[in-house]
C-alpha atoms as a PDB file:
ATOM      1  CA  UNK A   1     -37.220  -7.549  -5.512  1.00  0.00           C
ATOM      2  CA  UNK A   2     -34.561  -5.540  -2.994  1.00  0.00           C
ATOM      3  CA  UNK A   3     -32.784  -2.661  -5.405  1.00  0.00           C
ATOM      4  CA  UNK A   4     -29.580  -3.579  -6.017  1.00  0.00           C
ATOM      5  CA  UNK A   5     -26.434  -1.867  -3.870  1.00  0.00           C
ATOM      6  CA  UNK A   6     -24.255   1.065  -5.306  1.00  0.00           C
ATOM      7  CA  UNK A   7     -20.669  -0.536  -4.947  1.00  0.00           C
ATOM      8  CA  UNK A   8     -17.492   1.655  -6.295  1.00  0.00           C
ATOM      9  CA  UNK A   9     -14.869  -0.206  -6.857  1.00  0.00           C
ATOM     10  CA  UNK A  10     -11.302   1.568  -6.961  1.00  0.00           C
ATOM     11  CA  UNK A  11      -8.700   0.111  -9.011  1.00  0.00           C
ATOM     12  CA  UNK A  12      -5.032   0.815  -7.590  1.00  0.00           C
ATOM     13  CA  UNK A  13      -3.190   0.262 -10.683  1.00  0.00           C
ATOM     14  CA  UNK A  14      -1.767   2.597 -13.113  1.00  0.00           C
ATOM     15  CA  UNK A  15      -2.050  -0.378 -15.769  1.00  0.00           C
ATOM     16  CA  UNK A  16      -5.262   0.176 -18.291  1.00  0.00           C
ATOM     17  CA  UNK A  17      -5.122  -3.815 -18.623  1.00  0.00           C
ATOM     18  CA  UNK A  18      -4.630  -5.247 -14.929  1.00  0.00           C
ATOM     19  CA  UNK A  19      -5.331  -8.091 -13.103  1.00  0.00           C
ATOM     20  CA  UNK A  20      -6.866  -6.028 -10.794  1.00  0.00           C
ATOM     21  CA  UNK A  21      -9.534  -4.867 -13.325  1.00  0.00           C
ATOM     22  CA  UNK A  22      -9.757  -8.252 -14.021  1.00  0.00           C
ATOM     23  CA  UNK A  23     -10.428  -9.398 -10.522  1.00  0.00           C
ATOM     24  CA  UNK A  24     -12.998  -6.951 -10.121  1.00  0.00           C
ATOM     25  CA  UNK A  25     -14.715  -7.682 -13.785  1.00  0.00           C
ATOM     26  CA  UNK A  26     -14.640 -10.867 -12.024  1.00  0.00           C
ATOM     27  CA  UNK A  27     -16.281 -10.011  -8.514  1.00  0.00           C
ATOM     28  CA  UNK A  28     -18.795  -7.376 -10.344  1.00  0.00           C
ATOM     29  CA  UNK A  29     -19.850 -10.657 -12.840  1.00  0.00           C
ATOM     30  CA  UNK A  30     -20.133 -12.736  -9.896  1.00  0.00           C
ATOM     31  CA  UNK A  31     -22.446 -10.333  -8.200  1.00  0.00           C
ATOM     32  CA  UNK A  32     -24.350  -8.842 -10.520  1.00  0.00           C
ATOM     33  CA  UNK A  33     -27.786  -9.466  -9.004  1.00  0.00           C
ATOM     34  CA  UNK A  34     -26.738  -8.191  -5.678  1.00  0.00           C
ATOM     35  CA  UNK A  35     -24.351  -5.078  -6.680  1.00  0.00           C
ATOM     36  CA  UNK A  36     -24.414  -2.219  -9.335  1.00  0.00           C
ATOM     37  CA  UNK A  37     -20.724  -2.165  -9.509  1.00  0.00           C
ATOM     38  CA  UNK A  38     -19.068   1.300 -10.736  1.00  0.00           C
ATOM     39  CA  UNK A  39     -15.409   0.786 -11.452  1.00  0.00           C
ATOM     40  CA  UNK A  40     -12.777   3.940 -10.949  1.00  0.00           C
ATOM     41  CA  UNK A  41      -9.181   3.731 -13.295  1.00  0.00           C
ATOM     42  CA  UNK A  42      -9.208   7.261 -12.546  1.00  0.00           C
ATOM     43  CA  UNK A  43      -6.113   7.719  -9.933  1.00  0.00           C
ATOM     44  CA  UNK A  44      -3.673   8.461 -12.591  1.00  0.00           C
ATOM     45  CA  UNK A  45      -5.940  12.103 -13.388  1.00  0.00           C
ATOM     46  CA  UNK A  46      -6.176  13.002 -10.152  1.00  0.00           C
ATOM     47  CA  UNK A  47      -3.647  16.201  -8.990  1.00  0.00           C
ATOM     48  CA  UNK A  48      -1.378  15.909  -6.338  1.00  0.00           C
ATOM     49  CA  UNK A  49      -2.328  16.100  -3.111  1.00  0.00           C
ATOM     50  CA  UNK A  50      -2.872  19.582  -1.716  1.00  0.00           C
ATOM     51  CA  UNK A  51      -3.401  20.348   1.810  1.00  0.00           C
ATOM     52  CA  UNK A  52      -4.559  23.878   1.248  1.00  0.00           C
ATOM     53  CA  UNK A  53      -7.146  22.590  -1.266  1.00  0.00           C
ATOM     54  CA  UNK A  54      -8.516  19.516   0.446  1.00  0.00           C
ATOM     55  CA  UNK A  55     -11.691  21.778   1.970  1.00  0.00           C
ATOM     56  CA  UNK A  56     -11.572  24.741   0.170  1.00  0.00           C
ATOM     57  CA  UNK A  57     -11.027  25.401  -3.792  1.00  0.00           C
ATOM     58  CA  UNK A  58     -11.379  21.471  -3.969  1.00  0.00           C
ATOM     59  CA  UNK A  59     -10.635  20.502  -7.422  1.00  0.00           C
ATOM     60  CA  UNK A  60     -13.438  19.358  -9.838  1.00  0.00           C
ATOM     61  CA  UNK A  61     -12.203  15.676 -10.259  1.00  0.00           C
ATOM     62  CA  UNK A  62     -11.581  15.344  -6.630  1.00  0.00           C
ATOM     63  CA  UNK A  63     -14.952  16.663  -5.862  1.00  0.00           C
ATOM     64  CA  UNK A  64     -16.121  13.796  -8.335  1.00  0.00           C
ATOM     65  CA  UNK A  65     -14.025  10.976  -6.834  1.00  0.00           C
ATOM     66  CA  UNK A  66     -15.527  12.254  -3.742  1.00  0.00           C
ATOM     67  CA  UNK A  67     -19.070  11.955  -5.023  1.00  0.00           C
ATOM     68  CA  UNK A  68     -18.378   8.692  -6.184  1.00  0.00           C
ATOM     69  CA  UNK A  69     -17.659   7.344  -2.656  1.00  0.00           C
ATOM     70  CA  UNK A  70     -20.024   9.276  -0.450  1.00  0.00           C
ATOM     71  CA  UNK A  71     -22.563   7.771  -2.684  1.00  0.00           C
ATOM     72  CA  UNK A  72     -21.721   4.065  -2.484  1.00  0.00           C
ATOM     73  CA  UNK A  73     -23.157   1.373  -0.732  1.00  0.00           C
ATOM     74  CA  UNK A  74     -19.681  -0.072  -0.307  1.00  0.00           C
ATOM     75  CA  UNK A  75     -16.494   0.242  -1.286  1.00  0.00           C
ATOM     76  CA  UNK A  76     -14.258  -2.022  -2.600  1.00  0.00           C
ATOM     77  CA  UNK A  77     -10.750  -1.697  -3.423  1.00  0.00           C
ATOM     78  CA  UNK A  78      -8.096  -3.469  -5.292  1.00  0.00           C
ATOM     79  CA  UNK A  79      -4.773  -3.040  -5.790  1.00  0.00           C
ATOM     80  CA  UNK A  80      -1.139  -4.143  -6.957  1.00  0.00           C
ATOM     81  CA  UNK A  81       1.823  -3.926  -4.454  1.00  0.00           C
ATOM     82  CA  UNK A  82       4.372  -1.311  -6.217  1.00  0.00           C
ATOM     83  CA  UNK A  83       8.077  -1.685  -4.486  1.00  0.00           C
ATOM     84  CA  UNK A  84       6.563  -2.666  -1.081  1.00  0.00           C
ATOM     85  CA  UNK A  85       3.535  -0.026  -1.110  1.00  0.00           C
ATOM     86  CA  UNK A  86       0.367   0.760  -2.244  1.00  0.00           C
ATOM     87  CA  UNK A  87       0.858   2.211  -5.601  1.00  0.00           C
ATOM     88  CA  UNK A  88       0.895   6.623  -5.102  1.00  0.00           C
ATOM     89  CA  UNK A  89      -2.042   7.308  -7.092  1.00  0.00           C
ATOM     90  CA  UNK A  90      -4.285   5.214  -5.059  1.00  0.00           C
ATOM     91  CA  UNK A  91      -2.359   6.829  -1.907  1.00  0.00           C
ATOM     92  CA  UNK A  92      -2.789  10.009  -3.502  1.00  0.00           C
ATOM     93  CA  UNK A  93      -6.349   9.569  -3.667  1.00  0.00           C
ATOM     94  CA  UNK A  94      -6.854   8.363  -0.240  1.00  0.00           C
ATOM     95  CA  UNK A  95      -4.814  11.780   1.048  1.00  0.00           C
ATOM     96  CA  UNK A  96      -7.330  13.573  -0.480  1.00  0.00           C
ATOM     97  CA  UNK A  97     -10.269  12.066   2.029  1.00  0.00           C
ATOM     98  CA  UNK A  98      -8.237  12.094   5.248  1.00  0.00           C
ATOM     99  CA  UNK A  99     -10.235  15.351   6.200  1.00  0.00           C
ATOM    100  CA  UNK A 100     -13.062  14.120   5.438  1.00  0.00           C
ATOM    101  CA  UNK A 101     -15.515  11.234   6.631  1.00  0.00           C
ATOM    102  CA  UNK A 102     -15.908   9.456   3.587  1.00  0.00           C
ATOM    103  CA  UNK A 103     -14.691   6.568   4.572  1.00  0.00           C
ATOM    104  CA  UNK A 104     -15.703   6.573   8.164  1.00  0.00           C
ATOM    105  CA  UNK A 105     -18.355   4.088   9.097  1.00  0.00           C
ATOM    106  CA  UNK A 106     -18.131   2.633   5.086  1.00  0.00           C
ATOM    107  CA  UNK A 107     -18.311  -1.225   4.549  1.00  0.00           C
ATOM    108  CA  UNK A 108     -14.956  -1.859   2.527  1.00  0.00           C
ATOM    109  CA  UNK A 109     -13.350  -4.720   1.075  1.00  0.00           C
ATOM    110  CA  UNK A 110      -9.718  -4.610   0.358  1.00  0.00           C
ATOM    111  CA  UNK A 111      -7.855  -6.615  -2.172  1.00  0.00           C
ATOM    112  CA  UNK A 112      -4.287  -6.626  -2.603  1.00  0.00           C
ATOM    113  CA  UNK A 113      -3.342  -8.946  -6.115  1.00  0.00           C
ATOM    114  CA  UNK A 114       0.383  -8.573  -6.435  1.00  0.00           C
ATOM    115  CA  UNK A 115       3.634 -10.554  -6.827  1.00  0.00           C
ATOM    116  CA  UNK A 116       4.156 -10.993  -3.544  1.00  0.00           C
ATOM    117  CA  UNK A 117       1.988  -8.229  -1.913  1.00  0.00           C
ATOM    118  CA  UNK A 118       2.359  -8.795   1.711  1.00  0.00           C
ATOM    119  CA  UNK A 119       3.714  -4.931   2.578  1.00  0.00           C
ATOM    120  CA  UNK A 120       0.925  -3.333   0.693  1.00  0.00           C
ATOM    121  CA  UNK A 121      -1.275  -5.504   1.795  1.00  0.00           C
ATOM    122  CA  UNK A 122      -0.532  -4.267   5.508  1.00  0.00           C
ATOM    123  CA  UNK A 123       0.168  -0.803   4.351  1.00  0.00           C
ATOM    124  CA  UNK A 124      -3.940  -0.400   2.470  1.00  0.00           C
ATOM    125  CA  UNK A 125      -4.953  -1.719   5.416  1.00  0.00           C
ATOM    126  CA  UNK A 126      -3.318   1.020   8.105  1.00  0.00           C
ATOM    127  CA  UNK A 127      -4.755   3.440   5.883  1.00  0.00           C
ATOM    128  CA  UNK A 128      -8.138   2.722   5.282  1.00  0.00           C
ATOM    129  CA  UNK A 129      -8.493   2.045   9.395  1.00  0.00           C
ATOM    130  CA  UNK A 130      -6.821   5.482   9.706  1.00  0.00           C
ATOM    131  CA  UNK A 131      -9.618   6.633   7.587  1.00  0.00           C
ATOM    132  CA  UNK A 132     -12.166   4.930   9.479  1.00  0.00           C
ATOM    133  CA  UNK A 133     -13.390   2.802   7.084  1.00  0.00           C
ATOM    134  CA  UNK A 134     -15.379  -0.524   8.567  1.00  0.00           C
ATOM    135  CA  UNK A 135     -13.772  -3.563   7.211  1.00  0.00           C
ATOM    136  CA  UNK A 136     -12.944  -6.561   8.865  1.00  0.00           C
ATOM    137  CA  UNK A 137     -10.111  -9.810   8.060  1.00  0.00           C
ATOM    138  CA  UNK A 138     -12.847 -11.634   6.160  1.00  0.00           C
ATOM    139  CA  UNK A 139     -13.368  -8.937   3.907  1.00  0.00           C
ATOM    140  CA  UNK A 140      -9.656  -8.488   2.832  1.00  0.00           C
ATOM    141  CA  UNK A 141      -7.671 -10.792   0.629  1.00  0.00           C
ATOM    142  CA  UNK A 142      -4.494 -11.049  -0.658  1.00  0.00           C
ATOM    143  CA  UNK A 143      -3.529 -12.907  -3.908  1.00  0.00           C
ATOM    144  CA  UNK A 144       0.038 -13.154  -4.399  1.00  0.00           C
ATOM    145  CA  UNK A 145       1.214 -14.250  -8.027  1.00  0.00           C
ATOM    146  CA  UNK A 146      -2.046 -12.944  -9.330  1.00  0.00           C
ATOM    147  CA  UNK A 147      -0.897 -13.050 -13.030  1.00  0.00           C
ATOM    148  CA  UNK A 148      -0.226 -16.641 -12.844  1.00  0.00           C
ATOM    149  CA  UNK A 149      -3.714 -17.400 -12.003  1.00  0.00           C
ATOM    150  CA  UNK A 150      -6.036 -15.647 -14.775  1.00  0.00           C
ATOM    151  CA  UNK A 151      -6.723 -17.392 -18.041  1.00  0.00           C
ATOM    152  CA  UNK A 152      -6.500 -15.587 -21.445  1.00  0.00           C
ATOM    153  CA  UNK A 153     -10.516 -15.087 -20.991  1.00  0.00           C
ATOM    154  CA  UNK A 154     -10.092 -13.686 -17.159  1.00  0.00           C
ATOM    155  CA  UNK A 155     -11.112 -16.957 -15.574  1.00  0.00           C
ATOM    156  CA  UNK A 156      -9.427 -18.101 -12.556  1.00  0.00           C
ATOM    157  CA  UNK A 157      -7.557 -21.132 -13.229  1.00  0.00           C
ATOM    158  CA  UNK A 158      -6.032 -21.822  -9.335  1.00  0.00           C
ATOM    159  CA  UNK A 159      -9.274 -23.236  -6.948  1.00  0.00           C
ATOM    160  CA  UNK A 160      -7.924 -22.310  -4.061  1.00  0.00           C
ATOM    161  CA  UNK A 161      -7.682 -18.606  -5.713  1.00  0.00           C
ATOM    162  CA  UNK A 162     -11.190 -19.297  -6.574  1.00  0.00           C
ATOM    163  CA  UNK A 163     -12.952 -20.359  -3.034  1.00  0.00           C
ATOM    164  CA  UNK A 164     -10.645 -17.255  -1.798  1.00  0.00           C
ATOM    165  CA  UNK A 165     -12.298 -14.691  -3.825  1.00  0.00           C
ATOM    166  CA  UNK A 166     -15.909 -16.644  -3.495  1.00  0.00           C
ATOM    167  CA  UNK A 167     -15.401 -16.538   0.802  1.00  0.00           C
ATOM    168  CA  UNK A 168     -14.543 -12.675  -0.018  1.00  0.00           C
ATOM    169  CA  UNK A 169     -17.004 -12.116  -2.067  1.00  0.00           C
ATOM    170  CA  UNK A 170     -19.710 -13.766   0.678  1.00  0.00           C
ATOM    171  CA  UNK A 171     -17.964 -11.755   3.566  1.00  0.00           C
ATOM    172  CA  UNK A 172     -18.244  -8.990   1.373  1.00  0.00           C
ATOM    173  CA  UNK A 173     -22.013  -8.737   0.579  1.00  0.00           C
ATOM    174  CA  UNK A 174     -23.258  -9.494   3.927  1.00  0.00           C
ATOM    175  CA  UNK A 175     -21.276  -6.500   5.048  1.00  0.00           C
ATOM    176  CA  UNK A 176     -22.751  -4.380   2.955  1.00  0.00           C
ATOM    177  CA  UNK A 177     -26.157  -5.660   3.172  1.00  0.00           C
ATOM    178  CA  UNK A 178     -25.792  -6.313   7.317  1.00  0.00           C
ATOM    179  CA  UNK A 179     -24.449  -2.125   7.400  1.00  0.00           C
END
C-alpha cells in the first residue's frame, strides 16, 4: 500500500461555519484513501503583513503556516469571493510567501465557492501563478451560488456541482501523484 499524500488545505473564509469548509470536508471525505488532508481556518490569527519581517524576525505563526505548506504534498485552496476579491486574510497570508518559494513548483488546486465569484476567481489565480505555484484549468473550479447547493448534512444537492467537484477532484490527485 502507497502512503498516503500530505495535502493542506487553506480555507479563505473568515466564517468558522463555511461552505468552503464544507466543500473541503467534502473533497477530504471523498479522498480519504489517497490524501491525509490538514485543513488551515487560521488566516484570521495571522499579523499583518510586514515586509521587514518576511525573512528576518519572522513571526512564530507565520513560521508555522509556512511549515504547514513547505511540508505538503499539495495544496489546495478554497475560498469565498469578498466584494470582488479574494478575502484579505487569505491575501494576507499569501504576502507573507511572496519571498519565498513555497509555492513555486507546488501542485495546487484552487477553488473559488462564492455568490458569484468570477473576480476572485481570476484574482487567486494571478496570485498563486505570481507565486509560482503549478496548477493548471482542470485543477481550478469555480462554484457560484455555493450556498444554494449544500444540504443541511453538507451533501451536494446540484449534479452538475457534483461531477464538477468529482472532475476536480480527479485532476487534482493525478497532479499531485504525477508531481
Amino acid at each position: 500500500m502507497t502512503q498516503k499524500k500530505n495535502i493542506l488545505a487553506i480555507i479563505g473564509s473568515a466564517s468558522a461555519h463555511s461552505a468552503n469548509l464544507q466543500l473541503v470536508e467534502k473533497i477530504a471525505a471523498l479522498t480519504k484513501h489517497e490524501f491525509e488532508f490538514q485543513i488551515y481556518q487560521g488566516l484570521k490569527t495571522l499579523p499583518h503583513f510586514d515586509p521587514e519581517l518576511s525573512l528576518d524576525n519572522t513571526p512564530e505563526s507565520i513560521v508555522h503556516f509556512r511549515k504547514l505548506i513547505e511540508e505538503a504534498e499539495g495544496v489546495i485552496i478554497c475560498t469565498p469571493e469578498y466584494v470582488f476579491s479574494i478575502p484579505s486574510g487569505l491575501k494576507n497570508a499569501l504576502e507573507w510567501c511572496v519571498a519565498t518559494t513555497l509555492f513555486t513548483d507546488k501542485a495546487c488546486g484552487l477553488i473559488t465557492a462564492s455568490a458569484s465569484g468570477v473576480k476572485g476567481h481570476e484574482e487567486l489565480q494571478l496570485i498563486m501563478n505570481t507565486l509560482m505555484a503549478k496548477f493548471n484549468p482542470e485543477t481550478t473550479l469555480l462554484i457560484q451560488g455555493v450556498k444554494g447547493k449544500f444540504d443541511e448534512q453538507g451533501n451536494i444537492t446540484e449534479p452538475k456541482t457534483q461531477q464538477q467537484l468529482e472532475q476536480f477532484i480527479s485532476n487534482f490527485t493525478d497532479l499531485v501523484n504525477n508531481h
